[in-house]
Each structure stands twice: as C-alpha cells, then as structure tokens.
N, C-alpha and C. Protein backbone atom coordinates (compact mmCIF):
# COMPACT_ATOMS: atom_id res chain seq x y z
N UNK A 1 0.82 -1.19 0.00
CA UNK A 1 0.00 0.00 0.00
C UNK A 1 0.86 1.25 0.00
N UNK A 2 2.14 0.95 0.50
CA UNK A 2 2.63 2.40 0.61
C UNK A 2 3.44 2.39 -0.75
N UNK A 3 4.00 1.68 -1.39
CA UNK A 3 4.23 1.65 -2.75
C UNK A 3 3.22 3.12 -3.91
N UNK A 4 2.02 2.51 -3.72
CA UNK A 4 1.01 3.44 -4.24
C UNK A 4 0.77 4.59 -3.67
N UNK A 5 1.17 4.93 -2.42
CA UNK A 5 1.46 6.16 -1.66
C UNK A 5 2.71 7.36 -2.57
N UNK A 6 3.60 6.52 -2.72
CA UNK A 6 4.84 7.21 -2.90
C UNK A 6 4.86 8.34 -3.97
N UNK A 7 4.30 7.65 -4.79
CA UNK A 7 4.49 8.63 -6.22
C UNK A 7 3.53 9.72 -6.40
N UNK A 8 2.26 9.08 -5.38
CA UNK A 8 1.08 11.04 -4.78
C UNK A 8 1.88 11.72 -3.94
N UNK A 9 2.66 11.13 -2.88
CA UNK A 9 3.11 12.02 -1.80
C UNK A 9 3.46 13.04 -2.06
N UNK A 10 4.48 13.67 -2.71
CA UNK A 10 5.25 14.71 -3.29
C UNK A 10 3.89 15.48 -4.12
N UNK A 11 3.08 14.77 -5.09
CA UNK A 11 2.57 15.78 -5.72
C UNK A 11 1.20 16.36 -4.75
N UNK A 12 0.65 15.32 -3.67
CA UNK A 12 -0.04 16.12 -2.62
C UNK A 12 0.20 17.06 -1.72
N UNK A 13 1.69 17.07 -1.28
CA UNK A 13 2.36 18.10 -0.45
C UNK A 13 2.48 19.02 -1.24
N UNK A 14 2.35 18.86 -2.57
CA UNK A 14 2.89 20.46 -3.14
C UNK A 14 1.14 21.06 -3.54
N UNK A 15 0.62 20.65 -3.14
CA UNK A 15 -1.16 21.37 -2.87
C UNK A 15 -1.07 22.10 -2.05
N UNK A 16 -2.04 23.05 -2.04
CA UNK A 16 -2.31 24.00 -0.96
C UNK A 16 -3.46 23.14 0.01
N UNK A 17 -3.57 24.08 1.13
CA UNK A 17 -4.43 23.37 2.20
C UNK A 17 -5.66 23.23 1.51
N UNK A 18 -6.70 24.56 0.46
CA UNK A 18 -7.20 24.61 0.09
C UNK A 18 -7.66 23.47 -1.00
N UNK A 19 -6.58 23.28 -1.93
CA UNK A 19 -6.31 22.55 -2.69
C UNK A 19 -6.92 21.18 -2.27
N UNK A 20 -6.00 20.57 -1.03
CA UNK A 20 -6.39 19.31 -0.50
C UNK A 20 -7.44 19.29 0.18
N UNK A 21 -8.41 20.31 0.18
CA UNK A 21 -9.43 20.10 0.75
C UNK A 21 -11.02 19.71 -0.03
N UNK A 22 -10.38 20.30 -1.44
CA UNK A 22 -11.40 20.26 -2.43
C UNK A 22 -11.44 19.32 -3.19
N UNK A 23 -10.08 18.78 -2.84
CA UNK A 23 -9.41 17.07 -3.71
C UNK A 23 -10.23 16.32 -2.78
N UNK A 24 -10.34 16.17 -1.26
CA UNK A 24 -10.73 15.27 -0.22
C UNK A 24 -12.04 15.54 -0.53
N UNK A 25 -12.72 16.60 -0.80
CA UNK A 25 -14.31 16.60 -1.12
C UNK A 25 -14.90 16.03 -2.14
N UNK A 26 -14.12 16.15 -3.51
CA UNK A 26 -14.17 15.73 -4.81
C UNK A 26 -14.45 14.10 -4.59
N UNK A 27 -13.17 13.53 -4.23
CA UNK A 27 -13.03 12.05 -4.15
C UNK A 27 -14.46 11.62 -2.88
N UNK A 28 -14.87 12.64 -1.56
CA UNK A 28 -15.76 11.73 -1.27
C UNK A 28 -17.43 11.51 -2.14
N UNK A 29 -17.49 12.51 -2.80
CA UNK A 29 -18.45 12.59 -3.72
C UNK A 29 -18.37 11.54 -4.51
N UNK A 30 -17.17 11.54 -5.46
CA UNK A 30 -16.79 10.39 -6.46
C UNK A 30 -17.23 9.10 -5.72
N UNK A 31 -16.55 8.53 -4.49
CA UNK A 31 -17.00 7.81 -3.83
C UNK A 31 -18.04 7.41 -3.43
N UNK A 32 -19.09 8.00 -3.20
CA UNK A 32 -20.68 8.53 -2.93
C UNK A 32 -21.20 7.88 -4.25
N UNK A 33 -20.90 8.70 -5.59
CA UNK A 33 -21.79 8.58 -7.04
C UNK A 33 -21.68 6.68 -6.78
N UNK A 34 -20.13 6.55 -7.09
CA UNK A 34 -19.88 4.83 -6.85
C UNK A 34 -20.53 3.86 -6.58
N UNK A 35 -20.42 4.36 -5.10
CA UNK A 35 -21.44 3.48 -4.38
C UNK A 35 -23.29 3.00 -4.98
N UNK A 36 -23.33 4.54 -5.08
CA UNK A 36 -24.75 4.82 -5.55
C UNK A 36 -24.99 4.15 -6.74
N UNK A 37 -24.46 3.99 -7.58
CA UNK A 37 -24.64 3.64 -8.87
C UNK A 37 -23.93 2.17 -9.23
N UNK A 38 -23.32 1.86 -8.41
CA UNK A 38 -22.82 0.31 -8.19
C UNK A 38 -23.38 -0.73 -6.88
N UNK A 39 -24.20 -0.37 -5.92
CA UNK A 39 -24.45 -0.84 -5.01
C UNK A 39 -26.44 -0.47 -5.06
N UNK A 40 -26.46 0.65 -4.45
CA UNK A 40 -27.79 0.75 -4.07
C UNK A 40 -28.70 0.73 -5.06
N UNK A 41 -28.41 1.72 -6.64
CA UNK A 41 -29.28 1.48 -7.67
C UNK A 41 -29.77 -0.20 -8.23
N UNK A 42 -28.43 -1.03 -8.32
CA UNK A 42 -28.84 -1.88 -8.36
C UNK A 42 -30.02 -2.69 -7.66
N UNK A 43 -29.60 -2.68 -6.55
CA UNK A 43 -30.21 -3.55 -5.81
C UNK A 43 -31.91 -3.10 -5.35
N UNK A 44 -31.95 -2.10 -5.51
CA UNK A 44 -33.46 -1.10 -5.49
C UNK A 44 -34.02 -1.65 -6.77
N UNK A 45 -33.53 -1.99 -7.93
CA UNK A 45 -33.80 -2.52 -9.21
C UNK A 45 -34.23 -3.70 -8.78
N UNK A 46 -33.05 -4.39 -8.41
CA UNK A 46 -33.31 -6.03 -8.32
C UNK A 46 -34.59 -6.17 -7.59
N UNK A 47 -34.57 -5.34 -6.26
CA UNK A 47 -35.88 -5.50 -5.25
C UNK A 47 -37.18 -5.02 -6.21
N UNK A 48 -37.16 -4.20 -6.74
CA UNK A 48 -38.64 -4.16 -7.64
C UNK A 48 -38.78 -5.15 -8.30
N UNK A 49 -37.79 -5.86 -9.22
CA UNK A 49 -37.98 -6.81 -10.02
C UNK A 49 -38.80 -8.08 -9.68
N UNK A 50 -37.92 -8.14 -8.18
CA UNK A 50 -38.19 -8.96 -7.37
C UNK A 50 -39.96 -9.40 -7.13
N UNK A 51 -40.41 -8.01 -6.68
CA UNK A 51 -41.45 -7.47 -5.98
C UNK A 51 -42.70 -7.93 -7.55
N UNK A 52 -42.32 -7.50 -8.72
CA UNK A 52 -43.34 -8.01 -9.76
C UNK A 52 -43.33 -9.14 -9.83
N UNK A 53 -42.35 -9.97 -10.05
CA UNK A 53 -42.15 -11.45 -10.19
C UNK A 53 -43.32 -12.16 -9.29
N UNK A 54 -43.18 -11.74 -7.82
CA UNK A 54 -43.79 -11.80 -6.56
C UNK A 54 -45.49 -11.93 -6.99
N UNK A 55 -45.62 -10.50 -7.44
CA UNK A 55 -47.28 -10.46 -7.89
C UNK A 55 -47.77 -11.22 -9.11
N UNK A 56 -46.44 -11.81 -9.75
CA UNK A 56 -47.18 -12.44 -10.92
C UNK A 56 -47.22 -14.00 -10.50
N UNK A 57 -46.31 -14.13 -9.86
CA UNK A 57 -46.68 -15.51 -9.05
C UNK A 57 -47.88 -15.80 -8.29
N UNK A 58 -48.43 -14.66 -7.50
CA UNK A 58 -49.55 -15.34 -7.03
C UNK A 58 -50.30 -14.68 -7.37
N UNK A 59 -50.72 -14.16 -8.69
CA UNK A 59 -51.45 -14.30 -9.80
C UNK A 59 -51.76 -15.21 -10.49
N UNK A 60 -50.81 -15.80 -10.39
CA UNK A 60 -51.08 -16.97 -11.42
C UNK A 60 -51.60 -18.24 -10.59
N UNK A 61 -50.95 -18.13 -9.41
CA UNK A 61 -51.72 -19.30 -8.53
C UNK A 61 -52.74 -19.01 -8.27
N UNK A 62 -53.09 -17.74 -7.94
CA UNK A 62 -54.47 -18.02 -8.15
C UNK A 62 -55.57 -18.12 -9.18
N UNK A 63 -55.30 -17.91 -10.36
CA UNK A 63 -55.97 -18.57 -11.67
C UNK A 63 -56.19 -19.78 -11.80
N UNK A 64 -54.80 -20.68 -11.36
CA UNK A 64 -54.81 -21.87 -11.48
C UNK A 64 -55.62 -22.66 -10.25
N UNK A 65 -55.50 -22.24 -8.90
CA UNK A 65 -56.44 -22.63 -8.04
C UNK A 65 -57.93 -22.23 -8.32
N UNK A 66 -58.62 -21.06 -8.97
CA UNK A 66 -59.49 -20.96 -9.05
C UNK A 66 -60.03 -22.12 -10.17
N UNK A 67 -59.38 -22.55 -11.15
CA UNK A 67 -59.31 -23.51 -12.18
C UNK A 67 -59.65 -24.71 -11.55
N UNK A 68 -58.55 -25.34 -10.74
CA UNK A 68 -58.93 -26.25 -10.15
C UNK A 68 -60.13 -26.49 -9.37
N UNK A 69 -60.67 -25.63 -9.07
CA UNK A 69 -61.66 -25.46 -7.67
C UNK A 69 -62.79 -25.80 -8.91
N UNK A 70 -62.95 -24.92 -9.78
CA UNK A 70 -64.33 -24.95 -11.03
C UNK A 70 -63.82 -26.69 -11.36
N UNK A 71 -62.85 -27.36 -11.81
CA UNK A 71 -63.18 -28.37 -12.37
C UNK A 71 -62.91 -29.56 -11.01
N UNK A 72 -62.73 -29.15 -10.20
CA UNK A 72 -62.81 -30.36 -8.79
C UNK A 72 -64.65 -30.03 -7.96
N UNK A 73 -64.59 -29.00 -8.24
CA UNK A 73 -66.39 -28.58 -7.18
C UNK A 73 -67.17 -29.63 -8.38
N UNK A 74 -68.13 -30.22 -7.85
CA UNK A 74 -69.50 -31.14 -8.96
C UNK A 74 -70.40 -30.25 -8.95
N UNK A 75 -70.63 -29.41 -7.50
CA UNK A 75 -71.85 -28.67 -7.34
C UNK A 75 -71.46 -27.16 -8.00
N UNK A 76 -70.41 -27.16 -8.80
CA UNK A 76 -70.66 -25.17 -8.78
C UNK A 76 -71.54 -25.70 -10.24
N UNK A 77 -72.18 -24.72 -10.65
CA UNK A 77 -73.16 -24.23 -11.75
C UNK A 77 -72.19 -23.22 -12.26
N UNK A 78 -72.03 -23.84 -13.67
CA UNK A 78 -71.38 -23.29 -14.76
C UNK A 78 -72.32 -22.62 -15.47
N UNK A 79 -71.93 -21.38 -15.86
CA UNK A 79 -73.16 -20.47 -16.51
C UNK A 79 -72.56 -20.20 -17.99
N UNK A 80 -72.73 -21.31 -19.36
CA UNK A 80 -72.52 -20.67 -20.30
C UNK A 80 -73.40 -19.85 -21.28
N UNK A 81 -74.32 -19.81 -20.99
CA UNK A 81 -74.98 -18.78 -22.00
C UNK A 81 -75.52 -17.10 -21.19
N UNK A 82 -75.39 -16.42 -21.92
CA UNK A 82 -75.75 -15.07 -21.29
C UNK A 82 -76.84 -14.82 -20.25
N UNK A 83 -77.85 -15.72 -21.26
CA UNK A 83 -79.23 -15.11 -20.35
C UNK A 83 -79.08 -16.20 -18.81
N UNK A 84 -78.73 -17.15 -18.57
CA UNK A 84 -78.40 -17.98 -17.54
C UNK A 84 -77.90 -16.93 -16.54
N UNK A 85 -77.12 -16.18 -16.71
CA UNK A 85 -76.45 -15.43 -15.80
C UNK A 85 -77.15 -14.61 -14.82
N UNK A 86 -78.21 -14.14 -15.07
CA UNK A 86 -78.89 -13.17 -14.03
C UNK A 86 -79.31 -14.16 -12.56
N UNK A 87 -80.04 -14.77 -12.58
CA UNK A 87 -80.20 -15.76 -12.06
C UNK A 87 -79.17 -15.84 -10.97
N UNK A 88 -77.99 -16.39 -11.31
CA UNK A 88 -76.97 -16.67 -11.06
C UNK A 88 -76.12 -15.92 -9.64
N UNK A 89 -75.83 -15.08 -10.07
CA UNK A 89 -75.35 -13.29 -10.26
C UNK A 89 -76.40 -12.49 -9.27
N UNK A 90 -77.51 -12.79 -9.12
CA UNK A 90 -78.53 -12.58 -8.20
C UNK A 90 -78.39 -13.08 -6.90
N UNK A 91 -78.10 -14.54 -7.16
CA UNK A 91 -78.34 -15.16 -5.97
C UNK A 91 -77.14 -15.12 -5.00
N UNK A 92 -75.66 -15.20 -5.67
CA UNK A 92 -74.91 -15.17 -5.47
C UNK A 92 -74.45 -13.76 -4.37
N UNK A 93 -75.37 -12.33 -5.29
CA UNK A 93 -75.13 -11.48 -4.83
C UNK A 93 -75.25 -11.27 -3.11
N UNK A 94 -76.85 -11.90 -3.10
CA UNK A 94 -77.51 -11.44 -1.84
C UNK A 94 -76.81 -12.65 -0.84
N UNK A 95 -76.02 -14.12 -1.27
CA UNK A 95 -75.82 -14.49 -0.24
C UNK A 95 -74.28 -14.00 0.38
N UNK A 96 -73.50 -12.85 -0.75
CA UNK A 96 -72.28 -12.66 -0.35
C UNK A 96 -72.97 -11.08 0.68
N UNK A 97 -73.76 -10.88 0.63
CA UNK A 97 -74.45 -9.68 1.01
C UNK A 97 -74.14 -8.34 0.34
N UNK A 98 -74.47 -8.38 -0.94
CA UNK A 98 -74.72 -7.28 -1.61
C UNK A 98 -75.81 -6.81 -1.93
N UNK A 99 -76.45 -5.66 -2.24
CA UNK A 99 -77.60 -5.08 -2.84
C UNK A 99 -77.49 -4.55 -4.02
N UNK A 100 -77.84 -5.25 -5.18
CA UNK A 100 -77.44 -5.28 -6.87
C UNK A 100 -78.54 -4.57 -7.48
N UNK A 101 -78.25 -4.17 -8.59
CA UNK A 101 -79.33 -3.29 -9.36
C UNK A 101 -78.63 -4.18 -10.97
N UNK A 102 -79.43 -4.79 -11.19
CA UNK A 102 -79.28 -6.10 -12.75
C UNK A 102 -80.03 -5.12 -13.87
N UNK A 103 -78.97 -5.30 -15.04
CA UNK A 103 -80.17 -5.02 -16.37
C UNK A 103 -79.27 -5.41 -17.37
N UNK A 104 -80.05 -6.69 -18.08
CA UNK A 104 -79.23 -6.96 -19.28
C UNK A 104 -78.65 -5.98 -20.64
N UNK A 105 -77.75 -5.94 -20.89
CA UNK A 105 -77.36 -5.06 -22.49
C UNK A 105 -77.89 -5.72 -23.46
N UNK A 106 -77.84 -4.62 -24.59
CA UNK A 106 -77.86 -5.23 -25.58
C UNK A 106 -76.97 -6.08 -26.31
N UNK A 107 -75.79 -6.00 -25.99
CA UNK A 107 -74.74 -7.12 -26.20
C UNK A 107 -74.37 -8.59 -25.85
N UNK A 108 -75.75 -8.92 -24.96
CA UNK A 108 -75.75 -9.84 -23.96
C UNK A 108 -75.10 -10.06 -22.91
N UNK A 109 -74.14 -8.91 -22.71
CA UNK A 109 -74.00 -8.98 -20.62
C UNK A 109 -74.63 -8.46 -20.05
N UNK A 110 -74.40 -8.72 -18.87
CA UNK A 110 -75.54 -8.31 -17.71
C UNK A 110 -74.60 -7.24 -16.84
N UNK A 111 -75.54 -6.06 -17.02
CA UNK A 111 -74.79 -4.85 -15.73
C UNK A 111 -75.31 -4.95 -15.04
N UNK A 112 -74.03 -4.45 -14.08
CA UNK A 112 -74.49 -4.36 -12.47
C UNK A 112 -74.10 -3.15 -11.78
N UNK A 113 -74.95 -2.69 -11.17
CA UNK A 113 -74.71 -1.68 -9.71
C UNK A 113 -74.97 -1.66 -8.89
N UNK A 114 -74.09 -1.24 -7.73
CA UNK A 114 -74.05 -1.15 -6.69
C UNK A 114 -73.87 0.09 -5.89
N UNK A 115 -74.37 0.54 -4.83
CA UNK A 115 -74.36 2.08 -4.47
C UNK A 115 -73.42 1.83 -3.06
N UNK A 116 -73.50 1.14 -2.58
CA UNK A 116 -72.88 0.67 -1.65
C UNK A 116 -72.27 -0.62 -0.67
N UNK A 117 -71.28 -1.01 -1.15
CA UNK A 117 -70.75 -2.64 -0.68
C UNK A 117 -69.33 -2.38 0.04
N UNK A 118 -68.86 -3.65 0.37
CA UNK A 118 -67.57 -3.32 1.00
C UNK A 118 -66.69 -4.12 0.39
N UNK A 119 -65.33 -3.63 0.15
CA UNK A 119 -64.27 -4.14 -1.01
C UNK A 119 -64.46 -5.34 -0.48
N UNK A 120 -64.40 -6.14 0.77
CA UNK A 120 -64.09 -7.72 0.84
C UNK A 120 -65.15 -8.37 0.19
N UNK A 121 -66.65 -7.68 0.42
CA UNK A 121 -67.58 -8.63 -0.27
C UNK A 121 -67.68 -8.74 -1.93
N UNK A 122 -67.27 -7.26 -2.30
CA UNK A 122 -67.45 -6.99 -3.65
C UNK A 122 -66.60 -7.63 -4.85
N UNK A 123 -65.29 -8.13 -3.85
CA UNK A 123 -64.09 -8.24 -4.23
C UNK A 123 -64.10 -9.93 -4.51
N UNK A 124 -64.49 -10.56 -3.14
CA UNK A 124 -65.04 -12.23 -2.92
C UNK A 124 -65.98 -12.65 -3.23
N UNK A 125 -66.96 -11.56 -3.83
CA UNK A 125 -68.18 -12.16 -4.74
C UNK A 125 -67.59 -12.28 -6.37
N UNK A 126 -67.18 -11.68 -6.82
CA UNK A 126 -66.62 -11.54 -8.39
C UNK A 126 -65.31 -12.22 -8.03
N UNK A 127 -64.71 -13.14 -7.01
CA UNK A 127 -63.93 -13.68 -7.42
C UNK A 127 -64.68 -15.20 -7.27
N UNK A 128 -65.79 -15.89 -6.66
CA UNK A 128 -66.27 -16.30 -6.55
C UNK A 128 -67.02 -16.58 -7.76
N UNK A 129 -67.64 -15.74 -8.20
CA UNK A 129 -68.38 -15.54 -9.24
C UNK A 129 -67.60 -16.11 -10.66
N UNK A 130 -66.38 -16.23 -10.85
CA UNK A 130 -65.21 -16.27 -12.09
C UNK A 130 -64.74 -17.84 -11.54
N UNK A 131 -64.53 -18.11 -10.20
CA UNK A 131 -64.10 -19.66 -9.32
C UNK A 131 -65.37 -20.52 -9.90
N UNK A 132 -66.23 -20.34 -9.03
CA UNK A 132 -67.27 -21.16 -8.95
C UNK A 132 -68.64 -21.18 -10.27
N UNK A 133 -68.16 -20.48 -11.30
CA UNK A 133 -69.66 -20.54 -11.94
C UNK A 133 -69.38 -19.73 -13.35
N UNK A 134 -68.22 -19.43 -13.85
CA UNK A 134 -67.26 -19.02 -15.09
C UNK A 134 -67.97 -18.15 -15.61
N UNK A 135 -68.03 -16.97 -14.41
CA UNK A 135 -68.47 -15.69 -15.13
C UNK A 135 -67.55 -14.98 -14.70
N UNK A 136 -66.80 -14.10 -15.89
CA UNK A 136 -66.44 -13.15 -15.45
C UNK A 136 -66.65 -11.70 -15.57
N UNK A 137 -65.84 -10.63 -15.09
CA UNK A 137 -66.38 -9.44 -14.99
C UNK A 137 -65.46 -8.90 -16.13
N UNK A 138 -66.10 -8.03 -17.64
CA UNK A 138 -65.78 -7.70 -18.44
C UNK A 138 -65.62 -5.67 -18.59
N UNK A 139 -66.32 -5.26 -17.29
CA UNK A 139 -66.30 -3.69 -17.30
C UNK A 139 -66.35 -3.38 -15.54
N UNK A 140 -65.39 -3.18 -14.97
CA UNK A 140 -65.98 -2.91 -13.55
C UNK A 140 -65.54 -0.99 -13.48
N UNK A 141 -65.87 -0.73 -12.78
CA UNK A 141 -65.92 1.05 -12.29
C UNK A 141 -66.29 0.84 -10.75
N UNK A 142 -65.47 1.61 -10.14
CA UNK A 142 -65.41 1.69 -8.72
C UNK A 142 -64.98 3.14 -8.33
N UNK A 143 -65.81 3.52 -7.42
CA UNK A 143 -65.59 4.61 -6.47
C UNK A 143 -66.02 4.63 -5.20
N UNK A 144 -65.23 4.95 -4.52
CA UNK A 144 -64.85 5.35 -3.02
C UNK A 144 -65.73 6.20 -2.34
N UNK A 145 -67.18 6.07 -1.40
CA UNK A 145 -67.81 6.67 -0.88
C UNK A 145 -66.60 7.27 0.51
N UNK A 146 -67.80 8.07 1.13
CA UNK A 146 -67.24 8.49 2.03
C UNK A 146 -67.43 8.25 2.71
N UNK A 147 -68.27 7.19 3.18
CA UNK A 147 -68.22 6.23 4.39
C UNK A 147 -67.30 4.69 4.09
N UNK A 148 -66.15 4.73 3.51
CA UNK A 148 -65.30 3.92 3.21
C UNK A 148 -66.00 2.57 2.39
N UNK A 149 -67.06 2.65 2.32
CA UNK A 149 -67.54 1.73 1.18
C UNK A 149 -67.45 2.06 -0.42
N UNK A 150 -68.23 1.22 -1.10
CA UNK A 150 -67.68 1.27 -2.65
C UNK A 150 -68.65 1.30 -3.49
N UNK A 151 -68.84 2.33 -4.14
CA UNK A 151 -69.87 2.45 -5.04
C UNK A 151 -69.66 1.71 -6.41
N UNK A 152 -70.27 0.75 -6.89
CA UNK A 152 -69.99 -0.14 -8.13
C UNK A 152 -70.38 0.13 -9.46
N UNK A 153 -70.07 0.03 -10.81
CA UNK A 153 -71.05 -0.29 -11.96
C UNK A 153 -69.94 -1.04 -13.00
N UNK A 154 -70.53 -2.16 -13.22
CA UNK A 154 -69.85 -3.74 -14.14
C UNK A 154 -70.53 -3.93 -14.98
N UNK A 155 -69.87 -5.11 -15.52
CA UNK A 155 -70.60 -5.70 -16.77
C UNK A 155 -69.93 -7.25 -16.28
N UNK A 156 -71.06 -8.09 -16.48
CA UNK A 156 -70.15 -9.24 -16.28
C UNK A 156 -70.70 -10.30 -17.43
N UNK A 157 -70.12 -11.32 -18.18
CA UNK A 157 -70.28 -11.93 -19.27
C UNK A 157 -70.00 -13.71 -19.41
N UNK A 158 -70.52 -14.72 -19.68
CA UNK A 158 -69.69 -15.88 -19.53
C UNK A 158 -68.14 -15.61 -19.63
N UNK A 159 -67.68 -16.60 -19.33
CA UNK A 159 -65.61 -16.44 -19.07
C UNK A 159 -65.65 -17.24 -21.05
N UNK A 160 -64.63 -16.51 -21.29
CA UNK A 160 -64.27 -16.72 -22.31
C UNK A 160 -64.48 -18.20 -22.68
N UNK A 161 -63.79 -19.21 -22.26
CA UNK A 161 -63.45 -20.18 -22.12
C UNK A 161 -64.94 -21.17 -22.49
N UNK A 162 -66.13 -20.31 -21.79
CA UNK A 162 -67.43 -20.94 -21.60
C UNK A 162 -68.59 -20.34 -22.68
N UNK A 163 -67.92 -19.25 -23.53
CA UNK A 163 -68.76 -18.86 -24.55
C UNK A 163 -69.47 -19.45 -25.88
C-alpha cells in the first residue's frame, strides 16, 4: 500500500491546504456517485424486479387454483350462455351480502350496480363468481364513498373459455 502512496506524496504536499481540501471533497463525492450507482441502484432494481415477479406468481396461482376449484367442485353451476347469468349473479349477490341493481345489455352482458358494498364482499363475490360458476367481470368502475364503502357499476359476461 505504501508503494502506491509514494508517487502522490510529493505531488499532494505540493497542494495548498485549500487545494487538499477540495481534492478530499471531490473524491468523497466520487466515492458517494460509486457506491450509488454500483451498489444501491442496483439492488433497489433487483428489489422491484423482485417485488413483480412476486405479484405475478400469485397471480397466477391463483388462476390456477381458481381452475382447479371450477373443475374439482361437482356442485358449482357453470353459466354458459348469457341469459343464464342473471339468475346466477342474483343469488350469489344477496348471499355474499350485496344489494345489486341487474339489467341486461344489448350485447348480452348483464350490468351491475351497486351504491354501496364493501371491497371484501365486492371483491369475494366476483372472485367467486369467475371460481365457482365461469363468469367473469368484463367492465368494472369503482368509487370510493365516504363512508369507506364502494360504489360499483360492471358488466359481467360468460368467461371466455365458456362462450
């Protein structure tokens, strides 16, 4: 180490105090960018990367468990044709405890609104609804009352798969 000393020594002593003070500031900055851009950027990268990977994983497990569940249940009721769905979608609603407002389109899905529900029910009925009975939701709109509930309006349609 002092090898690599030798040949700055002389040209650091002949700096002014000033000099070596703006050299010692320079280099801890340089040092600083370094770090920053070899250590922490990375790894703030890697951790997001990380973090999507994360959500697409149990994304996908849960597609695939909901999959399984529709072709292991005997009793869920598969709804492939449009008009089947109200029915359905009705009953479903009031036993997850929602209060629905139904009216078929002219396109053959069925809208829905809601003036007031709470994300767990609204959230576990339409996932329920796509698990157990291959409807899914093709238009949802959500807003935030101010009593922390959720004002709704959907469209929900057989699942692709069942058209």
């Amino acid at each position: 180490m002092t090898a690599f000393h030798l040949p700055l020594r002389p040209w650091w002593d002949g700096r002014t105090r000033r000099e070596q003070g703006l050299l010692a500031v320079m280099l801890v900055i340089l040092l600083a960018l370094l770090l920053w851009l070899g250590v922490v950027r990375p790894a703030w990268t890697w951790r997001a990367a990380a973090a999507d990977h994360r959500l697409q994983a149990i994304s996908d497990r849960v597609r695939v468990e909901a999959g399984v569940r529709l072709l292991a249940s005997p009793e869920a009721v598969v709804v492939t044709s449009p008009a089947g769905i109200q029915p359905v979608v009705v009953e479903t609603a009031e036993a997850a405890g929602l209060t629905l407002t139904t009216a078929m389109d002219a396109s053959g899905d069925l809208g829905f609104r809601a003036s007031s529900a709470s994300s767990a029910a609204l959230f576990g009925w339409l996932a329920d609804l796509r698990a157990s009975h291959g409807i899914e939701t093709i238009r949802l709109a959500v807003v935030e009352n101010a009593d922390a509930t959720l004002a709704v309006e959907g469209a929900l349609a057989p699942a692709s798969g069942a058209r």
